[in-house]
N, C-alpha and C. Protein backbone atom coordinates (compact mmCIF):
# COMPACT_ATOMS: atom_id res chain seq x y z
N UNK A 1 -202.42 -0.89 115.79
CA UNK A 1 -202.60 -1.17 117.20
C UNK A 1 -201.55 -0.41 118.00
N UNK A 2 -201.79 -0.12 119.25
CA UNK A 2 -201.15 0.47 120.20
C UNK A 2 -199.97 -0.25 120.70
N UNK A 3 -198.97 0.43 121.59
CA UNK A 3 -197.68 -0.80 122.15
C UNK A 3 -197.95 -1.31 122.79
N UNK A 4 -199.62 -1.02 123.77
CA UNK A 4 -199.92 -1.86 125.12
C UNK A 4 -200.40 -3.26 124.64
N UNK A 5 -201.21 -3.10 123.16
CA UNK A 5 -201.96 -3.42 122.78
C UNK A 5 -200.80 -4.71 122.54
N UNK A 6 -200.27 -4.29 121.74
CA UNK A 6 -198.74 -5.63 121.28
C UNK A 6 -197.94 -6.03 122.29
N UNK A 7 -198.01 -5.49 123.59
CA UNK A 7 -197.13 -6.12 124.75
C UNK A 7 -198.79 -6.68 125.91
N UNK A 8 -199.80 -6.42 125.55
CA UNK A 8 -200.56 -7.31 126.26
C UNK A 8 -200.63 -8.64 125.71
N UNK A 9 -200.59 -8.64 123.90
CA UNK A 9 -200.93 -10.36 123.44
C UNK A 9 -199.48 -10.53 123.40
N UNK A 10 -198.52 -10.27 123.62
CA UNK A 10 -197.21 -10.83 124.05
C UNK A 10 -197.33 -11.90 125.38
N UNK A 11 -197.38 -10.77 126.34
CA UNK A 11 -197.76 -11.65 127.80
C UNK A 11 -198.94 -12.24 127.84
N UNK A 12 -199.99 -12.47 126.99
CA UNK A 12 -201.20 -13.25 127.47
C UNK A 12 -199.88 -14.63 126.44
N UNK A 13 -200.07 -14.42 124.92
CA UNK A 13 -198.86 -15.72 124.24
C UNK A 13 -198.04 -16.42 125.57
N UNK A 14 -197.33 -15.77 125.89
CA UNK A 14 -196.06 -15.86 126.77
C UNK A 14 -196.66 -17.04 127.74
N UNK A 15 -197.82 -16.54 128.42
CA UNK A 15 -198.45 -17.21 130.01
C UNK A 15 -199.05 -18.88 129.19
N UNK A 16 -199.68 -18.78 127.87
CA UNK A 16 -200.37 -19.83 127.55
C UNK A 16 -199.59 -20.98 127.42
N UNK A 17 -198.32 -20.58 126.42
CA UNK A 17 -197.24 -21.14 126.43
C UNK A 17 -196.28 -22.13 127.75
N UNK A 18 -196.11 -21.52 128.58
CA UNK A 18 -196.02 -21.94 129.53
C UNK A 18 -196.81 -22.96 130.45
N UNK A 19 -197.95 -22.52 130.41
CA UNK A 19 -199.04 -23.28 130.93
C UNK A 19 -199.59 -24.40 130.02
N UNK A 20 -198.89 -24.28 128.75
CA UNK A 20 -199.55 -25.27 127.67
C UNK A 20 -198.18 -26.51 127.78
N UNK A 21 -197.57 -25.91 127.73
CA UNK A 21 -196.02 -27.01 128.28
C UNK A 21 -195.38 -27.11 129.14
N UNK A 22 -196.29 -26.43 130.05
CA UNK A 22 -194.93 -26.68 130.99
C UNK A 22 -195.96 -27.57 132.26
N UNK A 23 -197.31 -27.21 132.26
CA UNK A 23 -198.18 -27.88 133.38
C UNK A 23 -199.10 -29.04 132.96
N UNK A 24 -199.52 -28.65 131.59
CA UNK A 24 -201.03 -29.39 130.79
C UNK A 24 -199.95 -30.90 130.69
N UNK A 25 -201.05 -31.59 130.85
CA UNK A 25 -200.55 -33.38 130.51
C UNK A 25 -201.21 -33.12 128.92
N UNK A 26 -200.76 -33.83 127.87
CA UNK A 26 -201.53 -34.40 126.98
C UNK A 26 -201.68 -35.90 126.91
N UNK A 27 -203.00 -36.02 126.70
CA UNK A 27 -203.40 -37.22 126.95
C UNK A 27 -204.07 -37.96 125.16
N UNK A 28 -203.36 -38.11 124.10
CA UNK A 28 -204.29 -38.35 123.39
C UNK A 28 -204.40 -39.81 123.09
N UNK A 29 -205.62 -40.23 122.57
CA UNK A 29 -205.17 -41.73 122.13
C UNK A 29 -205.00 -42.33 120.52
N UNK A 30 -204.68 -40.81 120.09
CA UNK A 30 -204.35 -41.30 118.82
C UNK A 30 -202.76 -41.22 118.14
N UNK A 31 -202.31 -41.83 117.64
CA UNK A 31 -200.63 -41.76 117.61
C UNK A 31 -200.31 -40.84 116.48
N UNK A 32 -200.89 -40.01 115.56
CA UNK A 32 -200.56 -39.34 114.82
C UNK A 32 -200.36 -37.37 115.77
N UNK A 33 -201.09 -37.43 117.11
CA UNK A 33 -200.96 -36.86 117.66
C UNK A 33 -199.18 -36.53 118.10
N UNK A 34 -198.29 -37.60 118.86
CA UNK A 34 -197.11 -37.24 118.86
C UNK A 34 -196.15 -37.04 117.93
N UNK A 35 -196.11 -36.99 116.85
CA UNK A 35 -195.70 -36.54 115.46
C UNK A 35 -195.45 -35.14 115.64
N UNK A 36 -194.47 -34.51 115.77
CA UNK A 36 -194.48 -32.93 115.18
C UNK A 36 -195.02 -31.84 114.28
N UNK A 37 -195.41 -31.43 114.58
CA UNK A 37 -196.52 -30.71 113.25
C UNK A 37 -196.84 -31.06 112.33
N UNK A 38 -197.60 -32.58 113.13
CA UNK A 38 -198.61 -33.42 111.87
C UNK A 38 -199.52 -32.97 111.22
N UNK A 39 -200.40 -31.96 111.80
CA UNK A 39 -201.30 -30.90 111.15
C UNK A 39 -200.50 -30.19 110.11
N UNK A 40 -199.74 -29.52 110.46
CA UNK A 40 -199.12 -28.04 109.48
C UNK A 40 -198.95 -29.24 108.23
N UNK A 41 -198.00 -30.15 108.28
CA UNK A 41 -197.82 -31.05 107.49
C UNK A 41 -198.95 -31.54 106.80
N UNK A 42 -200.21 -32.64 107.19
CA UNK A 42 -201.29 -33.02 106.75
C UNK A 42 -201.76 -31.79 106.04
N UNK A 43 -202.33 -30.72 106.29
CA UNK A 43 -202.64 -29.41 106.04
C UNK A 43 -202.03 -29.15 104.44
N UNK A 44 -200.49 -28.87 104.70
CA UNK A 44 -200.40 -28.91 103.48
C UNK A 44 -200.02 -29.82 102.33
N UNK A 45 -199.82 -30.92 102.62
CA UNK A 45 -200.03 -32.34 101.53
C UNK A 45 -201.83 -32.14 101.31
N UNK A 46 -202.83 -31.69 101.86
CA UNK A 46 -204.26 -31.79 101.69
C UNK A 46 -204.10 -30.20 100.87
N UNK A 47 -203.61 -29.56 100.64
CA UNK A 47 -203.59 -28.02 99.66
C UNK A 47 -203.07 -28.43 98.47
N UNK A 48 -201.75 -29.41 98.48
CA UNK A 48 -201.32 -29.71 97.82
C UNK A 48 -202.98 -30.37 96.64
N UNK A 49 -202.87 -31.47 97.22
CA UNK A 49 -203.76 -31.93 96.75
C UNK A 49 -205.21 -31.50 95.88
N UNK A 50 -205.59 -30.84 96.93
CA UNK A 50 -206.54 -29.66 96.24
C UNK A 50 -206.16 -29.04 94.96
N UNK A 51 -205.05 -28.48 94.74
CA UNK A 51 -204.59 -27.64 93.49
C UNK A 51 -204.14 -28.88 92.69
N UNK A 52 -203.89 -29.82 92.53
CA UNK A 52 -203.82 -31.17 91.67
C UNK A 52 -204.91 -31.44 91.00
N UNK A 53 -205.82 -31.65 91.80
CA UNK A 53 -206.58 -32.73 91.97
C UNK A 53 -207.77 -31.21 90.97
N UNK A 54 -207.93 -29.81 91.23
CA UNK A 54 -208.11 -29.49 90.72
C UNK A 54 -208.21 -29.10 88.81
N UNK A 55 -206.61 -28.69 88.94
CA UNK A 55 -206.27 -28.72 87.54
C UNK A 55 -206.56 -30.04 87.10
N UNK A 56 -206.28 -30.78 87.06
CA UNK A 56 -206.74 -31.90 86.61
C UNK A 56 -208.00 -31.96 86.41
N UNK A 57 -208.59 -31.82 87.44
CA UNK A 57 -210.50 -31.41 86.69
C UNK A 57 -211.02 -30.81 85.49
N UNK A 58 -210.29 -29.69 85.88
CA UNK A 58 -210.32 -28.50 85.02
C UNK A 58 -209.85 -28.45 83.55
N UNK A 59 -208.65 -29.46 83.57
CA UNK A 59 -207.97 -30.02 82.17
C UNK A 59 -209.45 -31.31 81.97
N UNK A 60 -209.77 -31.87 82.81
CA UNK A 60 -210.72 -32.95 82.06
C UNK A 60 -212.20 -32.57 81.26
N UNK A 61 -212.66 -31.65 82.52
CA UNK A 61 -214.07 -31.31 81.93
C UNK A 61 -214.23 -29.58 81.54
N UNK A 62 -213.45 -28.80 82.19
CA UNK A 62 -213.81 -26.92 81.31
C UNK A 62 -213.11 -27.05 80.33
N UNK A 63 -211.77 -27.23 80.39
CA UNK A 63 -211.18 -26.79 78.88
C UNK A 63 -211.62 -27.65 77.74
N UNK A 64 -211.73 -26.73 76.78
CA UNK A 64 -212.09 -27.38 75.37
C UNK A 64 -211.40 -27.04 74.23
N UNK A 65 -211.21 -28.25 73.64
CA UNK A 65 -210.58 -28.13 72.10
C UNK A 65 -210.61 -26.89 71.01
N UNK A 66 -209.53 -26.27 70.28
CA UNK A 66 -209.53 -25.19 69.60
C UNK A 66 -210.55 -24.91 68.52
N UNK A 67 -210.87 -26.31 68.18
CA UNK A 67 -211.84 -26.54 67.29
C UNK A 67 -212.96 -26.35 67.45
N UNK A 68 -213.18 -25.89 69.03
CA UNK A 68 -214.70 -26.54 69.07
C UNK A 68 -216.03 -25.31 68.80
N UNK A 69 -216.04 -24.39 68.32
CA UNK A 69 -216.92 -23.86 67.50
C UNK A 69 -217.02 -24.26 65.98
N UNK A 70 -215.79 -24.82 65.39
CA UNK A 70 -215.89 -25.01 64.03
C UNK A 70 -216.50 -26.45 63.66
N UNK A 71 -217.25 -27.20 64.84
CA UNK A 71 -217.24 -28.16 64.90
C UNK A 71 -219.00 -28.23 64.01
């Protein structure tokens, strides 16, 4: 990309920012909302999970015993 190109989404970032905190009310009615990056957080305890919750599958039902052609 060009330098205009990286100093236009600079100043569009820059303006949203501002206008996202400094004017917008948030109004939510759920309380996990004022929490600090309850998402980024939730997000990754739920990845976490995924790759657990996976292998574990994967140890229960694909893998199979060394034996199991001689069976």
């Amino acid at each position: 990309m060009k330098t205009w190109h990286w100093i236009a989404l600079g100043v569009v970032f820059l303006i949203s920012l501002v206008l996202e905190f400094g004017f917008m009310e948030i109004k939510s009615p759920h309380w996990w909302n004022h929490i600090p990056a309850f998402y980024a957080i939730w997000g990754f305890i739920g990845c976490v999970a995924i790759i657990y919750i996976s292998k574990w599958l994967g140890k229960l039902f694909i893998l199979s015993d060394e034996d199991y052609y001689d069976r």
